[in-house]
Protein backbone atom coordinates (compact mmCIF):
# COMPACT_ATOMS: atom_id res chain seq x y z
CA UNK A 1 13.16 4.69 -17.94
CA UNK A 2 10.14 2.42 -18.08
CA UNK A 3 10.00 1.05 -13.93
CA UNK A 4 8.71 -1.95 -16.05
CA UNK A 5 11.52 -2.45 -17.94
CA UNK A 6 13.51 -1.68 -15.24
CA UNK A 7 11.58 -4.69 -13.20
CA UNK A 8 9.50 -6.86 -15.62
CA UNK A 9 11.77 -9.22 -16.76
CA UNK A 10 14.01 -8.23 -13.73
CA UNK A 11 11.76 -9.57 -11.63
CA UNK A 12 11.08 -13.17 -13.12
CA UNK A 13 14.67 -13.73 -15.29
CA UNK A 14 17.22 -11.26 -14.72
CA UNK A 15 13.07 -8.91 -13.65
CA UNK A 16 12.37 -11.49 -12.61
CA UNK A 17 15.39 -9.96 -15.94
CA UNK A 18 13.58 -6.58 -16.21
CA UNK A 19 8.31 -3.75 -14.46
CA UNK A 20 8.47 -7.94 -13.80
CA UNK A 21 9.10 -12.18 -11.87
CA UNK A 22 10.95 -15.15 -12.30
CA UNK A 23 9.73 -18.50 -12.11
CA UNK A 24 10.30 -19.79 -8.52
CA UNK A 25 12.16 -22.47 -9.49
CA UNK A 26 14.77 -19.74 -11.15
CA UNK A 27 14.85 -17.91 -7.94
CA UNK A 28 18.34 -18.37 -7.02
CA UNK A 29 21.83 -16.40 -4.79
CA UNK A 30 24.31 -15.29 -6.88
CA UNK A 31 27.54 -13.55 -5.96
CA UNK A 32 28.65 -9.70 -7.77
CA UNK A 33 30.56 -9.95 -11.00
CA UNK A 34 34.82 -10.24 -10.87
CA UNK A 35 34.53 -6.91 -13.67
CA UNK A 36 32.25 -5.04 -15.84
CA UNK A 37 32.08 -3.06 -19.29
CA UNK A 38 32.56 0.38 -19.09
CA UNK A 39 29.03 0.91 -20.27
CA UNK A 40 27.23 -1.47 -17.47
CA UNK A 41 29.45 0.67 -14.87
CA UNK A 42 28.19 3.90 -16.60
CA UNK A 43 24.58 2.32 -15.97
CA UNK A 44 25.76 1.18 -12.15
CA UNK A 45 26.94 4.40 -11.28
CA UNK A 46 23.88 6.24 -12.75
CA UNK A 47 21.58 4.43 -10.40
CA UNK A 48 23.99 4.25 -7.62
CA UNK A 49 23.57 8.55 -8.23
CA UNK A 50 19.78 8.61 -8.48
CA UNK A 51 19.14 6.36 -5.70
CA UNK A 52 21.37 8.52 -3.01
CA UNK A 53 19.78 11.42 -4.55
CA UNK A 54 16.03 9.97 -3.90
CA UNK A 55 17.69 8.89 -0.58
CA UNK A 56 18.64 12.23 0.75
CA UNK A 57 15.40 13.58 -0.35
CA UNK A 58 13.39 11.30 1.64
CA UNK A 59 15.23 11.55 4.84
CA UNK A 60 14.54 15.27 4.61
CA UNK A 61 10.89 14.67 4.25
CA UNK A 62 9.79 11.04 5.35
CA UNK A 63 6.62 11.73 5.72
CA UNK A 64 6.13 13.22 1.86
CA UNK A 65 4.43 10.07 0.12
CA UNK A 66 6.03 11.39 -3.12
CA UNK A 67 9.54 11.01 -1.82
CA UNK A 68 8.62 8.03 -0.91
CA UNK A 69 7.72 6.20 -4.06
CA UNK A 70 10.72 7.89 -5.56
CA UNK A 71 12.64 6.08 -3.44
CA UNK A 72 11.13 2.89 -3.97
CA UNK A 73 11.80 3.39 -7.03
CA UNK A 74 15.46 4.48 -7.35
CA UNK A 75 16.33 1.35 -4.87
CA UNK A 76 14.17 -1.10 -7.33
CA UNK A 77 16.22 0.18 -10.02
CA UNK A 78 19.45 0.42 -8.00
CA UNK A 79 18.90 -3.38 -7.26
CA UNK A 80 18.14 -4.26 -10.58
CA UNK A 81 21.30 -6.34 -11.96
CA UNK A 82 23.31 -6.54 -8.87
CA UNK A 83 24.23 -10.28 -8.49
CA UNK A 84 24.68 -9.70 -4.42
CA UNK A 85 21.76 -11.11 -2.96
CA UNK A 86 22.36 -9.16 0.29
CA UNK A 87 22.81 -6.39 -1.08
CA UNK A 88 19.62 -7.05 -3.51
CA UNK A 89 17.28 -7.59 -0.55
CA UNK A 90 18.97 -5.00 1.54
CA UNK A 91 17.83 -2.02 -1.19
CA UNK A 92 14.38 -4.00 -1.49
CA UNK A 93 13.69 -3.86 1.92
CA UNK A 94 14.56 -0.22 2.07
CA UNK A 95 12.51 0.53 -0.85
CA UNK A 96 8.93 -1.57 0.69
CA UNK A 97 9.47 -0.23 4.28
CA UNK A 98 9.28 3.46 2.59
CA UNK A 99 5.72 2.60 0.96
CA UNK A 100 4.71 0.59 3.52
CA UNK A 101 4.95 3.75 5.83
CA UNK A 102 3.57 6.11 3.49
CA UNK A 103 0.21 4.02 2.31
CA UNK A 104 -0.37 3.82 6.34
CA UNK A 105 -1.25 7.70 5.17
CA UNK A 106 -1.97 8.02 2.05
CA UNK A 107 -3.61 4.27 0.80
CA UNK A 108 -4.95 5.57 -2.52
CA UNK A 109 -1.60 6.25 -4.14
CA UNK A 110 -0.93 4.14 -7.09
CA UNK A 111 2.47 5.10 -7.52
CA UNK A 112 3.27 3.60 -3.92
CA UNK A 113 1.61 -0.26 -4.53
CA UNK A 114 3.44 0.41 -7.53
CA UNK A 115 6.82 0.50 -6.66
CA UNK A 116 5.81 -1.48 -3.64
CA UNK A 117 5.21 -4.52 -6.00
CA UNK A 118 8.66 -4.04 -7.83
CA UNK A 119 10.46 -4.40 -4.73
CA UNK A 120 8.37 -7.37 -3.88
CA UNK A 121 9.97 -8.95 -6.78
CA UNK A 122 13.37 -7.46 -6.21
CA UNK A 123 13.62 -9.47 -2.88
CA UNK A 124 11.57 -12.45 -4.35
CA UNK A 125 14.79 -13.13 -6.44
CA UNK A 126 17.10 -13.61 -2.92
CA UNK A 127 14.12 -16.03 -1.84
CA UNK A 128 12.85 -19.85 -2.47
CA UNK A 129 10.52 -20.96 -0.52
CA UNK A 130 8.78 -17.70 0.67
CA UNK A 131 9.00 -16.68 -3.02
CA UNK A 132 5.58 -17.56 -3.46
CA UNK A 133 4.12 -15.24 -0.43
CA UNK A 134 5.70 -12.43 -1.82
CA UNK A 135 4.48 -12.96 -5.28
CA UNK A 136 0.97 -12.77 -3.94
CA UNK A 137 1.63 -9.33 -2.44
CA UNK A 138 3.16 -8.61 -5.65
CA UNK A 139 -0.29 -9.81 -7.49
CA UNK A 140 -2.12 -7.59 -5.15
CA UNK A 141 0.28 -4.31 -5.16
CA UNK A 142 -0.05 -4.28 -8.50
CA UNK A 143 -4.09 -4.94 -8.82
CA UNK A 144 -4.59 -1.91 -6.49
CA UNK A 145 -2.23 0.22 -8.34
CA UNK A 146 -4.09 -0.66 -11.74
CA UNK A 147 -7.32 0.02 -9.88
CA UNK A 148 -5.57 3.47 -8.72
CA UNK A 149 -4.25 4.31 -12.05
CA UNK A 150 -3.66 1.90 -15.11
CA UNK A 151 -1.89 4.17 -16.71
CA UNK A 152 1.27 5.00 -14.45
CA UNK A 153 4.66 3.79 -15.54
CA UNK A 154 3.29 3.05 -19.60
CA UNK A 155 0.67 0.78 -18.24
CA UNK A 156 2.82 -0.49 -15.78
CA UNK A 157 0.57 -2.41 -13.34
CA UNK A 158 -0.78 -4.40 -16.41
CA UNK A 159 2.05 -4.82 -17.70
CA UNK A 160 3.79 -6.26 -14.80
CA UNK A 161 0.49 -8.57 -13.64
CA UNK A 162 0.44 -9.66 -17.47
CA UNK A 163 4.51 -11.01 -17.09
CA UNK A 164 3.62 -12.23 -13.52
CA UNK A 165 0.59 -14.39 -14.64
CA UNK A 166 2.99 -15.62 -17.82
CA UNK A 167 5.85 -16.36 -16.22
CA UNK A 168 4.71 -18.03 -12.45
CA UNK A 169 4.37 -21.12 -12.03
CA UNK A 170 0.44 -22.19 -12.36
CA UNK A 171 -1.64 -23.01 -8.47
CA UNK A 172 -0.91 -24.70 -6.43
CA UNK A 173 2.60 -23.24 -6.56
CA UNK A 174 1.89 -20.07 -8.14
CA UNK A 175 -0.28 -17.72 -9.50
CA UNK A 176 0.58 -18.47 -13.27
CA UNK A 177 -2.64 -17.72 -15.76
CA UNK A 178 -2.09 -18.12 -19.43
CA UNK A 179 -5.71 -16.46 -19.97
CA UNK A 180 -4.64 -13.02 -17.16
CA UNK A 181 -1.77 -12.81 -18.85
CA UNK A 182 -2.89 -12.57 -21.86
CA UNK A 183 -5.62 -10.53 -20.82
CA UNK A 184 -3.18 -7.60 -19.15
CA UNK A 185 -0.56 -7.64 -21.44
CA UNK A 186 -3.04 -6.92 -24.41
CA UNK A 187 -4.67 -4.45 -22.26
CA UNK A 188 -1.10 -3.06 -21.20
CA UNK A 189 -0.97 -2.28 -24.97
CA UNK A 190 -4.08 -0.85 -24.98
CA UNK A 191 -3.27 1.52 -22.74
CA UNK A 192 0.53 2.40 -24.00
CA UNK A 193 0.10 1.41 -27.68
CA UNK A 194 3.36 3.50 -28.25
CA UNK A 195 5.57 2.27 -25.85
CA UNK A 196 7.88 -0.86 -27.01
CA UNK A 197 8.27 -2.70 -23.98
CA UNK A 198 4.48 -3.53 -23.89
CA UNK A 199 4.24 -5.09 -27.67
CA UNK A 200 7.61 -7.18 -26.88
CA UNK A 201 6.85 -8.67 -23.70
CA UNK A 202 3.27 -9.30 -25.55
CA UNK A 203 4.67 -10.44 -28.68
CA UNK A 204 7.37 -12.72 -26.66
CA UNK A 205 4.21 -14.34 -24.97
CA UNK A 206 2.75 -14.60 -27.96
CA UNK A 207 5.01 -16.64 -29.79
CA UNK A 208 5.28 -18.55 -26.72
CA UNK A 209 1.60 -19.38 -27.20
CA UNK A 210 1.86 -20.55 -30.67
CA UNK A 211 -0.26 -17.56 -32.00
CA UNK A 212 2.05 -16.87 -34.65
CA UNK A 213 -0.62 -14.41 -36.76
CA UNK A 214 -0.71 -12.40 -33.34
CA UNK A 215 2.60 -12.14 -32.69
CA UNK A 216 3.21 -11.38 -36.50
CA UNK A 217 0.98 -8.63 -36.42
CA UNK A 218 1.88 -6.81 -33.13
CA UNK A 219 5.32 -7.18 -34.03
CA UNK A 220 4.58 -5.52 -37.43
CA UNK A 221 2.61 -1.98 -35.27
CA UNK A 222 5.80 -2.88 -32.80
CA UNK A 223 8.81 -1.52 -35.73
CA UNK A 224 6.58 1.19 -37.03
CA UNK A 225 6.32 3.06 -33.44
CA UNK A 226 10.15 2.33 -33.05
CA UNK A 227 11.36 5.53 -35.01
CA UNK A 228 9.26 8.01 -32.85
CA UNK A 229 10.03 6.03 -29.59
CA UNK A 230 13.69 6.41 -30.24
CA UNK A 231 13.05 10.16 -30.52
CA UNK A 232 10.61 10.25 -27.39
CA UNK A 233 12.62 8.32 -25.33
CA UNK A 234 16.09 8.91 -26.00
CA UNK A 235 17.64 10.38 -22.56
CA UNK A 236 20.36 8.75 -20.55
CA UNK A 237 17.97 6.56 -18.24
CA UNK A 238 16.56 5.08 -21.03
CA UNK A 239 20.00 3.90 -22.79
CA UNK A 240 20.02 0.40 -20.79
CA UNK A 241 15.83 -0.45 -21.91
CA UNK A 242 16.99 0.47 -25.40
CA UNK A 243 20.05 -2.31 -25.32
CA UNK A 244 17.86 -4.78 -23.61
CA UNK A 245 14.93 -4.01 -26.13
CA UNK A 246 17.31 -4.19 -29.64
CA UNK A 247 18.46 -7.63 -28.62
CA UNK A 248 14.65 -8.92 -27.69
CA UNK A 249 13.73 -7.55 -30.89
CA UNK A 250 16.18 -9.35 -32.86
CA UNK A 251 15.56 -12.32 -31.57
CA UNK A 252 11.85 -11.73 -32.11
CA UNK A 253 12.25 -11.51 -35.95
CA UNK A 254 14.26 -14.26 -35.82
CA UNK A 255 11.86 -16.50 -34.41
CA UNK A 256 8.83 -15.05 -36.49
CA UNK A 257 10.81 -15.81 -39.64
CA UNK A 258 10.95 -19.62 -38.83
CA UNK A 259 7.06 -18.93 -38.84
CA UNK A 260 5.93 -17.18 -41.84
């Protein structure tokens, strides 16, 4: 799955919803659900796997930058959802200690600001106050990692700078830029034309904006890659993005049919 999608709006709604940050004034503790469907636990226990996995792996070879971004990448996802804001900024922790270590070595590896950015935001949810000092490491993780390589994780550095400009509060509380955000989640597109979560979280902006003939016509290119997506991305790590994307999509046409 998409790290994006697995942080963008997780990082600012429930990214900070899904590779992205919540406003600061949304940051906020929450305590782990009484029960959940049998599909969320399917989704739980699939991370809970992957992220002991990546765990295992890394203690076996710390020093291996790889196993290090998978790491911070299986406890970003692990995190992702979980309503425990101990446990939330416990993985997070984990997950930015492991690429803080490894870029002390290897400084030119995108995939480590990366994933060091995402767990920024993971532990920017159990915050208030130092929210906003995170989410200017976040801002720079993720300019390095563009820098590094724009094109890792489906344009994921744009992609999450573009949500994080959108969705922060403007200076002096934030770094919130109507005109960056734009700007990266266009180019996000750009660079991942195919993949759906850039055109929605561009097209949700969009609307947001009041450029209706925009949104109208991204949306449009957005349901004619959705048949070959399906197909491209159809494995089991990718069955929670899908659910998340359907119901942003329907409420997309939704709201672009109240503006013909």
């Amino acid at each position: 799955m998409s790290t994006a999608t697995r942080i963008h709006r997780k990082m600012l709604t429930p990214w900070f919803a899904r590779c992205g940050v919540v406003t600061l004034l949304q940051l906020g503790l929450f305590g782990e659900p009484l029960s959940l469907p049998s599909s969320a636990r399917s989704e739980t226990e699939r991370r809970s796997q992957v992220y002991g996995t990546a765990r295992e792996a890394y203690l076996r070879e710390s020093t291996d930058s790889q196993r290090a971004w998978e790491l911070a990448r299986a406890c970003f996802d692990r995190a992702e959802g979980l309503r425990s804001a101990p446990v939330k900024a416990a993985l997070a922790t984990e997950g930015i200690e492991a690429c803080q270590k490894a870029l002390q070595t290897q400084p030119a590896s995108a995939s480590l600001h990366y994933y060091l950015g995402l767990n920024l935001g993971q532990l920017a949810q159990t915050r208030t106050l130092s929210a906003l000092r995170l989410v200017r490491q976040m801002e720079q993780s993720w300019l390095t990692s563009r820098l590094l390589d724009a094109a890792l994780d489906h344009a994921g550095p744009d992609r999450s700078l573009g949500i994080l400009y959108a969705e922060c509060p403007r200076a002096p509380f934030g770094v919130g830029n109507r005109e960056k955000a734009r700007h990266h989640l266009e180019r996000s597109v750009e660079l991942a034309p195919n993949h759906p979560e850039n055109r929605i979280y561009l097209v949700e902006h969009l609307l947001n904006w009041k450029d209706f003939p925009a949104a109208h016509r991204h949306f449009d290119s957005l349901e004619t890659l959705l048949p070959a997506a399906r197909q491209r991305l159809s494995d089991d790590s990718w069955t929670a993005a899908w659910v998340d994307w359907t119901s942003r999509i329907q409420s997309l046409r939704s709201r672009l049919n109240s503006h013909p």
